[in-house]
C-alpha atoms as a PDB file:
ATOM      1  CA  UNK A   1      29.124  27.405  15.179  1.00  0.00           C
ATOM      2  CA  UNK A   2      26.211  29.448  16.338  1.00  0.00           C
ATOM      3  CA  UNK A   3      26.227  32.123  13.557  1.00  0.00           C
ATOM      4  CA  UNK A   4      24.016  34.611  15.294  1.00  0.00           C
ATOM      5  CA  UNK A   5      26.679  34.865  17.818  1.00  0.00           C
ATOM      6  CA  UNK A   6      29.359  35.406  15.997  1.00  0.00           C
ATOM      7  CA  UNK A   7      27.137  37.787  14.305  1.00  0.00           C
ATOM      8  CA  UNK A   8      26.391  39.885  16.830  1.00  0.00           C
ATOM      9  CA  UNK A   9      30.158  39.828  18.478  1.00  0.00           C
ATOM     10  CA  UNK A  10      30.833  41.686  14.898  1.00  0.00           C
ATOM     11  CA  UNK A  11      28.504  44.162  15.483  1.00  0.00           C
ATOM     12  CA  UNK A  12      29.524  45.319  19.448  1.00  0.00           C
ATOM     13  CA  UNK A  13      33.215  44.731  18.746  1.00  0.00           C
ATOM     14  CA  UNK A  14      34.101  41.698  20.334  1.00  0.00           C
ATOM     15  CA  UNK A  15      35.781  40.395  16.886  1.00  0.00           C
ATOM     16  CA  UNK A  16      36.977  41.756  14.293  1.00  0.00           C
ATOM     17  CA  UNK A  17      36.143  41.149  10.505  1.00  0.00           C
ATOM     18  CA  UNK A  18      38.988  38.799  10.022  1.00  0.00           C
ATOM     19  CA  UNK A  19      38.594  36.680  12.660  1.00  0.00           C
ATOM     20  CA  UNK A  20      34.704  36.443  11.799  1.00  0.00           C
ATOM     21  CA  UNK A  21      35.719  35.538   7.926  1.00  0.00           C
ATOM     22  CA  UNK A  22      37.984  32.732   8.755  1.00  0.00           C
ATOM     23  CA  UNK A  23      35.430  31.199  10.817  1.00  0.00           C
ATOM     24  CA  UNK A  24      32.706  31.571   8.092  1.00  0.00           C
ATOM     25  CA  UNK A  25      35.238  30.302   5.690  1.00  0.00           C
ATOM     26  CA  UNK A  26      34.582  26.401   6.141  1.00  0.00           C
ATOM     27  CA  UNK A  27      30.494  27.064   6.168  1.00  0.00           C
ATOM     28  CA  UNK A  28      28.543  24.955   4.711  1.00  0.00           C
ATOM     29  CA  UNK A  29      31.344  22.576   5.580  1.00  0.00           C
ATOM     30  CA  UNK A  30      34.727  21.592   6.411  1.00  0.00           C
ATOM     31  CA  UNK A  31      36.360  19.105   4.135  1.00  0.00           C
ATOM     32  CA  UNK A  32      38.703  17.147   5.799  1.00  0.00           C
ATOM     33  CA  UNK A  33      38.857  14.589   2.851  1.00  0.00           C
ATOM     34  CA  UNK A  34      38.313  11.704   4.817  1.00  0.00           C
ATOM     35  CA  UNK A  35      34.896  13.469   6.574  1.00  0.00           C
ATOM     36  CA  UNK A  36      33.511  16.698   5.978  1.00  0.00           C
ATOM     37  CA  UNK A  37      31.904  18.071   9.001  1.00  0.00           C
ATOM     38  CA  UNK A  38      29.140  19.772   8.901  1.00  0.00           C
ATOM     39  CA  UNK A  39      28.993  22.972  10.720  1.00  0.00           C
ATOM     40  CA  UNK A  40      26.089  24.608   9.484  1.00  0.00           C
ATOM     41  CA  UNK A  41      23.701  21.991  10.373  1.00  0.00           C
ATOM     42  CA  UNK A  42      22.323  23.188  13.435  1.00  0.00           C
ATOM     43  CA  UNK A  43      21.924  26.764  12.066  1.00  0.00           C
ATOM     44  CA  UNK A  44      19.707  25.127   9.043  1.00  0.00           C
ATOM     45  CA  UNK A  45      17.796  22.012  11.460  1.00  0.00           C
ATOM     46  CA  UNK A  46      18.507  22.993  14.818  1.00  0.00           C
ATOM     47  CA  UNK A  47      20.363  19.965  15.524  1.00  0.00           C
ATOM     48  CA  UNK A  48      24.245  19.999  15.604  1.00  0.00           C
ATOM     49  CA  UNK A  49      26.213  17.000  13.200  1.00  0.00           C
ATOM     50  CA  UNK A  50      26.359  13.928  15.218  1.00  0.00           C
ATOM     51  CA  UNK A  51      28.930  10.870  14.626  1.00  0.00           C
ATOM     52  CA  UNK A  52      27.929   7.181  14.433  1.00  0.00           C
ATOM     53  CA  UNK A  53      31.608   5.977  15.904  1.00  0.00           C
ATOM     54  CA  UNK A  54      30.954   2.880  14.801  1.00  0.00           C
ATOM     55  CA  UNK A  55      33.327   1.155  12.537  1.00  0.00           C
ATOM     56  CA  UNK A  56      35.204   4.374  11.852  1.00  0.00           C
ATOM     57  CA  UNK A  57      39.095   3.887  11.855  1.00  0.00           C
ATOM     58  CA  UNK A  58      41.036   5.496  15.177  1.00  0.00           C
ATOM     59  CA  UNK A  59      42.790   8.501  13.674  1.00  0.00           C
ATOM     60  CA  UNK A  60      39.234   9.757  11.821  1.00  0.00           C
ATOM     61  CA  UNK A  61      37.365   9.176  14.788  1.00  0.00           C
ATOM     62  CA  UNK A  62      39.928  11.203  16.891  1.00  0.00           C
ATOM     63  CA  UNK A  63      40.485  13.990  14.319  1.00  0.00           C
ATOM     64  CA  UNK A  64      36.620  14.539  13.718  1.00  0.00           C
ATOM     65  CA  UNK A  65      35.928  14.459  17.467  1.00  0.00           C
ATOM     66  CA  UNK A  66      38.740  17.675  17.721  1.00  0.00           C
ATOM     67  CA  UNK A  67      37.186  19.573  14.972  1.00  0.00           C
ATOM     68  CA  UNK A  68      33.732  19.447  16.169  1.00  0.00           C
ATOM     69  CA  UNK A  69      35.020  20.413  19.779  1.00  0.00           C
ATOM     70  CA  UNK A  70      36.975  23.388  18.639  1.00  0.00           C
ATOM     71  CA  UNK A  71      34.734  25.202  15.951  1.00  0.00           C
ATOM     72  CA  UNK A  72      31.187  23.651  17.825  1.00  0.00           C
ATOM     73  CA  UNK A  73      32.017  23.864  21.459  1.00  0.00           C
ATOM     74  CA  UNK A  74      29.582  20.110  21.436  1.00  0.00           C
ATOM     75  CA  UNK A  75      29.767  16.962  20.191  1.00  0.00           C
ATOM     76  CA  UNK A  76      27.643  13.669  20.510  1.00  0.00           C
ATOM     77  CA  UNK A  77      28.892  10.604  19.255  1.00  0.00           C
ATOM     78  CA  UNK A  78      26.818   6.867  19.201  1.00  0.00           C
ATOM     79  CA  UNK A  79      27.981   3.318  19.131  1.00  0.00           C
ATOM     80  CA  UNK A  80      31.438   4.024  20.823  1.00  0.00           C
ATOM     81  CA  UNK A  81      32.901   1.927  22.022  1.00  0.00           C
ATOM     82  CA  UNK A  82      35.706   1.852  25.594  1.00  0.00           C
ATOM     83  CA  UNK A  83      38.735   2.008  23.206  1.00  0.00           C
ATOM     84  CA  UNK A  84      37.233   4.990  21.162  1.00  0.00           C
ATOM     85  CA  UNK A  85      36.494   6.728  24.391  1.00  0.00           C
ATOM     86  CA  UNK A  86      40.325   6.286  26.054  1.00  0.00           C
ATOM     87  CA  UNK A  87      41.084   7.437  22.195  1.00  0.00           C
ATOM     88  CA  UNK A  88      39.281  10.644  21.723  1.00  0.00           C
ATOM     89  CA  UNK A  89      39.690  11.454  25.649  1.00  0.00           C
ATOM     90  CA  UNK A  90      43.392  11.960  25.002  1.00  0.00           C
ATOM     91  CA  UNK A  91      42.566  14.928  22.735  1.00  0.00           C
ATOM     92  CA  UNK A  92      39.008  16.159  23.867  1.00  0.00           C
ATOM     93  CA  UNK A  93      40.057  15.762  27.585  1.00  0.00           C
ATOM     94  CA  UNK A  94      36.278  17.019  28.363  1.00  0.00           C
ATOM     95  CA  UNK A  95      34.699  14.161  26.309  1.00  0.00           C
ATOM     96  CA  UNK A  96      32.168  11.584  28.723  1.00  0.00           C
ATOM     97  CA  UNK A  97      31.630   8.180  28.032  1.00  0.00           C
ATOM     98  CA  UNK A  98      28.089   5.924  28.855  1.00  0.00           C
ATOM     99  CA  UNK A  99      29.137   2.045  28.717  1.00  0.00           C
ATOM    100  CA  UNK A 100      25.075   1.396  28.851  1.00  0.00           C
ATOM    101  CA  UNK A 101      24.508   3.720  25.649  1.00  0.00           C
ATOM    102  CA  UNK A 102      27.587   3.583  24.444  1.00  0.00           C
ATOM    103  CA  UNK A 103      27.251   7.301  23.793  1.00  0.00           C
ATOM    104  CA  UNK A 104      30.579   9.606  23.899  1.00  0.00           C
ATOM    105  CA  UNK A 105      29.635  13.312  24.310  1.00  0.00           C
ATOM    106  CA  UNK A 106      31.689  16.120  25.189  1.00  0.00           C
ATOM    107  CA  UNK A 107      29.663  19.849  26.030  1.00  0.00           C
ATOM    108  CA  UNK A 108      30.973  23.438  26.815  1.00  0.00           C
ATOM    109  CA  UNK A 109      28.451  24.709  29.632  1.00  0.00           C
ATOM    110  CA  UNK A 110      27.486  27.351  27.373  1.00  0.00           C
ATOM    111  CA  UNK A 111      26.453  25.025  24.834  1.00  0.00           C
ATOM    112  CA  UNK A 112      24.223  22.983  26.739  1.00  0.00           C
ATOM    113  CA  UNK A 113      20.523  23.494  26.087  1.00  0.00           C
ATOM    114  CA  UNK A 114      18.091  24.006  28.609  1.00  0.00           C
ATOM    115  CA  UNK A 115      15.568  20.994  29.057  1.00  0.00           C
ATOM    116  CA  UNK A 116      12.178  21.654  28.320  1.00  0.00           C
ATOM    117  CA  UNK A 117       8.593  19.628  27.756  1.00  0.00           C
ATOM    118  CA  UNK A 118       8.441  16.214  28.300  1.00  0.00           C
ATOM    119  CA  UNK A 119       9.253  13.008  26.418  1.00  0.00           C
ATOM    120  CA  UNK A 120       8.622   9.527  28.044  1.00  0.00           C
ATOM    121  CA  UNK A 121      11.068   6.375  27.087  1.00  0.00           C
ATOM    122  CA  UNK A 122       9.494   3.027  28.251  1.00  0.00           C
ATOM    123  CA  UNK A 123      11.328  -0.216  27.195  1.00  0.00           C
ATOM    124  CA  UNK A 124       9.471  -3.655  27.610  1.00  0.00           C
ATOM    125  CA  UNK A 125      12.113  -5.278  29.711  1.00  0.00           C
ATOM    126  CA  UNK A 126      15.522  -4.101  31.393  1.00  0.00           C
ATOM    127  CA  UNK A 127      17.114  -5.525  28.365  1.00  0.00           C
ATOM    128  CA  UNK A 128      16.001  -2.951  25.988  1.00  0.00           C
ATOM    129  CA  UNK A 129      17.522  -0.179  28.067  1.00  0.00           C
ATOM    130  CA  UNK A 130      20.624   0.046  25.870  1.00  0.00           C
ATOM    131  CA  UNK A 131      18.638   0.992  23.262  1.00  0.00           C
ATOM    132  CA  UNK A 132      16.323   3.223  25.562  1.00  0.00           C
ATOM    133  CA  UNK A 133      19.324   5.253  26.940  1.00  0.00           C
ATOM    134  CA  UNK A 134      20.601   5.836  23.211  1.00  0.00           C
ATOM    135  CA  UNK A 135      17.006   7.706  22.784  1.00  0.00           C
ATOM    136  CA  UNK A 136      16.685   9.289  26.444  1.00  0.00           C
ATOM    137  CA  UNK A 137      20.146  10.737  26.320  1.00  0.00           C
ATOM    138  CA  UNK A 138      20.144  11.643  22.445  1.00  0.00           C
ATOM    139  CA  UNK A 139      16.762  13.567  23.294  1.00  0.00           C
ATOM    140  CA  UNK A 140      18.466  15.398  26.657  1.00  0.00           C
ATOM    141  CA  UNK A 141      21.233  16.418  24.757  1.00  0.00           C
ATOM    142  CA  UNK A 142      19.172  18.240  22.048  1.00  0.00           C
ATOM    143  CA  UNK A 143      16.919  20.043  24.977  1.00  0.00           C
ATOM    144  CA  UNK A 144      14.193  17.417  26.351  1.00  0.00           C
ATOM    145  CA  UNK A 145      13.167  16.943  29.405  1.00  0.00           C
ATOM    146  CA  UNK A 146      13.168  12.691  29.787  1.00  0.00           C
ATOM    147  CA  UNK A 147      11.137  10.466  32.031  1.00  0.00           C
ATOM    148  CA  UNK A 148      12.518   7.304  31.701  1.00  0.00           C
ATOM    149  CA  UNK A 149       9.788   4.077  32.669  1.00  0.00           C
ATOM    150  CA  UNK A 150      11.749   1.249  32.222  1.00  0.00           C
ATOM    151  CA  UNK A 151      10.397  -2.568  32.329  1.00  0.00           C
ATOM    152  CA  UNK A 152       6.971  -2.208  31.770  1.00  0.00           C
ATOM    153  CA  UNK A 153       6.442  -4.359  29.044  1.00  0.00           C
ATOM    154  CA  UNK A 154       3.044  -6.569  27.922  1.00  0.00           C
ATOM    155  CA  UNK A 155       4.351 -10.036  30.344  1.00  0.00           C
ATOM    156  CA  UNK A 156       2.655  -8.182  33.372  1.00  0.00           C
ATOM    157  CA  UNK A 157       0.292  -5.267  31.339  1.00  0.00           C
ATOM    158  CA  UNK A 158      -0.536  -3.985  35.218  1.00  0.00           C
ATOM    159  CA  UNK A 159       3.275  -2.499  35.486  1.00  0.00           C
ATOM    160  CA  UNK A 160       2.514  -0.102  32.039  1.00  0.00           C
ATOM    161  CA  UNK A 161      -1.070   0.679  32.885  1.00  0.00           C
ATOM    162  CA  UNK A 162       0.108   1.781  36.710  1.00  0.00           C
ATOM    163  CA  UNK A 163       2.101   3.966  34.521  1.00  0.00           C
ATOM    164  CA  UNK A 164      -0.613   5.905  33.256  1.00  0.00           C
ATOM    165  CA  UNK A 165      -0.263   9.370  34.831  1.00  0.00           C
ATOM    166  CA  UNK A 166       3.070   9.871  33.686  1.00  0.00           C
ATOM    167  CA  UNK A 167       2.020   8.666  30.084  1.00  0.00           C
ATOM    168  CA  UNK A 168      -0.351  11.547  29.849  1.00  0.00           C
ATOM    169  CA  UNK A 169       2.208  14.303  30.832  1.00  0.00           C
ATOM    170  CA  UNK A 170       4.621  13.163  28.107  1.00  0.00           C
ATOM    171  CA  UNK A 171       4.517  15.271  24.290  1.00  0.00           C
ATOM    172  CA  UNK A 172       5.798  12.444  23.186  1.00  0.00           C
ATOM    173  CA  UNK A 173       6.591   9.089  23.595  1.00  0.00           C
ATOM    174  CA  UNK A 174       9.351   6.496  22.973  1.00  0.00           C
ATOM    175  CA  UNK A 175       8.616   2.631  23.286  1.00  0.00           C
ATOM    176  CA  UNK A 176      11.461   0.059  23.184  1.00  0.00           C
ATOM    177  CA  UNK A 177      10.931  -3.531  23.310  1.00  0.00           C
ATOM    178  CA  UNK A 178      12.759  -6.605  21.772  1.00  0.00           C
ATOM    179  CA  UNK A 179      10.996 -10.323  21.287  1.00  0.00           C
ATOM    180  CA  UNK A 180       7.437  -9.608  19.687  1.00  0.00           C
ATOM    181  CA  UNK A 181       7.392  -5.801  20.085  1.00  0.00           C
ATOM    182  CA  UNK A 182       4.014  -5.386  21.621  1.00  0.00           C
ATOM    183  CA  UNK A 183       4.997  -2.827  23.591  1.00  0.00           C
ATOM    184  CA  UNK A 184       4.853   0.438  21.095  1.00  0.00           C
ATOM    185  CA  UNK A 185       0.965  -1.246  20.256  1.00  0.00           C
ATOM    186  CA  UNK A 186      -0.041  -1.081  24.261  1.00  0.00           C
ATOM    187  CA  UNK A 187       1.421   2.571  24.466  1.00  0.00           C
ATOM    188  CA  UNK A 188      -0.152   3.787  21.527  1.00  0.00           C
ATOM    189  CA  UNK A 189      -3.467   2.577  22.654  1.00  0.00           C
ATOM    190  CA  UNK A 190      -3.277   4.378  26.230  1.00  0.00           C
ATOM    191  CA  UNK A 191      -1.386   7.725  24.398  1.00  0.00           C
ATOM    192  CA  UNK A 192      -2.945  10.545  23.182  1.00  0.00           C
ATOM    193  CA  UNK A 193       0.415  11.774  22.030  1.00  0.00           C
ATOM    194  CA  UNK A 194       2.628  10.722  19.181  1.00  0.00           C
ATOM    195  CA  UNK A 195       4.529   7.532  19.839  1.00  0.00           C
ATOM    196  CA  UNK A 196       8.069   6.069  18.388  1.00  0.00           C
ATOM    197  CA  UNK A 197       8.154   2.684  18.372  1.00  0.00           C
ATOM    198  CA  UNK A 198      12.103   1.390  18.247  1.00  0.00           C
ATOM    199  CA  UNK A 199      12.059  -2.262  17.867  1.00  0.00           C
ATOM    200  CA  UNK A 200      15.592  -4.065  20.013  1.00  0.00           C
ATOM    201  CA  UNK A 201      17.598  -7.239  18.611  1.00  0.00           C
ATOM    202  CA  UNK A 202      16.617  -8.329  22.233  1.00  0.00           C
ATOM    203  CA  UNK A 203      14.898 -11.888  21.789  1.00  0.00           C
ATOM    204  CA  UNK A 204      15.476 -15.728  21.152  1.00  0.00           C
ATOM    205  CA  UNK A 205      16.245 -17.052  17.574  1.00  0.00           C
ATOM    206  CA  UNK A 206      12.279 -16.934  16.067  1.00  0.00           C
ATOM    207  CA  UNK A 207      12.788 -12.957  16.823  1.00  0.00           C
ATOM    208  CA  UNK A 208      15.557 -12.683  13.922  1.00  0.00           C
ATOM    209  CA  UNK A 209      17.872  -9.997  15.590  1.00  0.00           C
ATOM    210  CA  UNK A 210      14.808  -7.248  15.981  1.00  0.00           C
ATOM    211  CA  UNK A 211      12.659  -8.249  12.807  1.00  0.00           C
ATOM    212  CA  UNK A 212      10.061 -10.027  14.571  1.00  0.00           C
ATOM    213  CA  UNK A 213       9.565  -7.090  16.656  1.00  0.00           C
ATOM    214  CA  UNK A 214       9.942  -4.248  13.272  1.00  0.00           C
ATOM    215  CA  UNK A 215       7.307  -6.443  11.806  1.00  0.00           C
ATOM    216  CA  UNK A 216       4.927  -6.472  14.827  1.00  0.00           C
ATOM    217  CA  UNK A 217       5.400  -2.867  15.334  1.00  0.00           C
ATOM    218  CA  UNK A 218       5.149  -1.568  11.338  1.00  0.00           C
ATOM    219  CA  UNK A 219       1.916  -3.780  11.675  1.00  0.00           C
ATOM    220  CA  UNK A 220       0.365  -2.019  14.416  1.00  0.00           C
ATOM    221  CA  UNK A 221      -3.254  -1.404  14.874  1.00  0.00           C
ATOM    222  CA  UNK A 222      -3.225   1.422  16.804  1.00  0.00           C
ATOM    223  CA  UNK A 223      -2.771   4.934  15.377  1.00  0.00           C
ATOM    224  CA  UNK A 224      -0.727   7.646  16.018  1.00  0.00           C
ATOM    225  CA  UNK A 225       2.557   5.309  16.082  1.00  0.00           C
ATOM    226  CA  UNK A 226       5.569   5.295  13.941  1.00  0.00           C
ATOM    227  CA  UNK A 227       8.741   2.801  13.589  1.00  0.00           C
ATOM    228  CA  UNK A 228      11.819   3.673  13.461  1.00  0.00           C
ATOM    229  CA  UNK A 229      15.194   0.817  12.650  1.00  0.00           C
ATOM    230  CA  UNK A 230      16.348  -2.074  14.870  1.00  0.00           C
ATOM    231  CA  UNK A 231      17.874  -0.887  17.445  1.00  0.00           C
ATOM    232  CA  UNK A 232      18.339   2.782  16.304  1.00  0.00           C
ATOM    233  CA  UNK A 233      17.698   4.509  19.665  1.00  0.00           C
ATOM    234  CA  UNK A 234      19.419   7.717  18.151  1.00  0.00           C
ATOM    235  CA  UNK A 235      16.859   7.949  15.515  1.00  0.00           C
ATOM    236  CA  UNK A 236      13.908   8.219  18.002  1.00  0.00           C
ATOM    237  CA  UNK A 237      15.363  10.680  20.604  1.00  0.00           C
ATOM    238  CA  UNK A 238      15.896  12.598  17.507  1.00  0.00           C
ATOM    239  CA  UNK A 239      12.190  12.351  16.345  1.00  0.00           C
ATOM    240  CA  UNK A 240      10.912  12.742  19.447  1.00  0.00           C
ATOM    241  CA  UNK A 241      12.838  16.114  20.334  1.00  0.00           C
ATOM    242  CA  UNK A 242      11.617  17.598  17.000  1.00  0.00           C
ATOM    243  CA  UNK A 243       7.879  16.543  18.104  1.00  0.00           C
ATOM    244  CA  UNK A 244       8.607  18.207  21.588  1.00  0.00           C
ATOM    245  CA  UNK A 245      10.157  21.053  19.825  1.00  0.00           C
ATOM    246  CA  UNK A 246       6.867  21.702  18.299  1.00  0.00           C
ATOM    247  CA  UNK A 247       4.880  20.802  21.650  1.00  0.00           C
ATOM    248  CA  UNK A 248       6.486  23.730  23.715  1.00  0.00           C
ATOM    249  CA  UNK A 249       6.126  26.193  21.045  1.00  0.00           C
END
């Protein structure tokens, strides 16, 4: 709920003091016993509540995805999977589904957030784009403009270094790469911006799911890079929209 809104509908007439009190009433929150949704998150952060599908049982999922939609006008949901989508499409008929991300999203056109500045997603190969898209799309949803640079990882150096231009334009930058991780070190030597370094379960059994790549990355020896979980593309679009936040203003 966008309180200024409601705020100023008060004020020129366009609702009337009742209407405005019941839809204040659930702020901070609305307790649904199972969940209780946040409303008044994007008021205090600037970034809306957000649901990790994973895991969560059909009629929750469903139910949390209405509530959202009606009081927010926006939702984004991660780790969804087909099911959940066919699910939560029979009651947000609006909702979208990406089988690469696995991101479910539904968005009223007035809700949607112009994109501004810049932040650049690279992966190390083509099977770190999962991961990638969880960032790029997490960070376009909040507002960012994305340049995506996909498969440019530290097997053939020339492919990230002929990517140098569009490294420079970026506020901020997101590198994803499985096996040893290498790839958020290479960036973050060529960057002059901040860089989020998202390590992928991508790799052969001597990469441990991701940790050989976390480790690699946490042990970096360039500066001006940070790590975020295995796999957690959501986690870096988010960072990376609050550093391009700061960039444009």
């Amino acid at each position: 709920m966008d309180v200024r809104t409601l705020l100023l509908q008060v004020k020129n007439g366009e609702m009337d003091l009742k209407e405005a009190e019941r839809q204040l009433r659930d702020l901070p929150y609305e307790d649904l016993g199972y969940a209780k949704l946040d409303h008044h998150r994007e008021l205090r952060s600037g970034f809306g509540e957000t649901v990790f599908c994973q895991g969560k049982p059909d009629e929750y999922l469903a139910e949390i995805y209405r509530h959202l939609w009606e009081r927010d006008g926006a939702v984004l949901g991660t780790r969804a999977s087909r099911e959940q989508y066919e699910l939560v499409r029979r009651i947000v008929p609006d909702v979208t589904y990406d089988p690469v991300s696995r991101i479910l999203k539904a968005e009223k056109p007035e809700k949607q957030k112009p994109r501004t500045g810049l932040v650049a997603v690279c992966t190390g190969g083509t099977a770190d784009i999962p991961v990638a898209e969880e960032a790029a799309q997490t960070a376009e949803y909040f507002g960012c403009q994305v340049d995506r640079i996909y498969d440019v990882g530290v097997a053939g150096i020339h492919r990230l270094l002929a990517q140098r231009r569009r490294l420079e334009q970026a506020n901020c930058i997101v590198a994803v790469a499985g096996m040893e991780g290498a790839l958020g070190t290479a960036v973050a030597g060529l960057a002059q911006c901040p860089v989020i370094a998202v390590p992928t379960s991508v790799g052969y059994g001597a990469s441990f799911h991701g940790l050989s790549a976390l480790l690699t990355m946490i042990n970096s020896c360039a500066n001006g890079i940070s790590v975020v979980n295995i796999d957690n593309g959501y986690g870096a679009g988010y960072i990376a929209t609050q550093i391009n936040r700061m960039a444009v203003k």
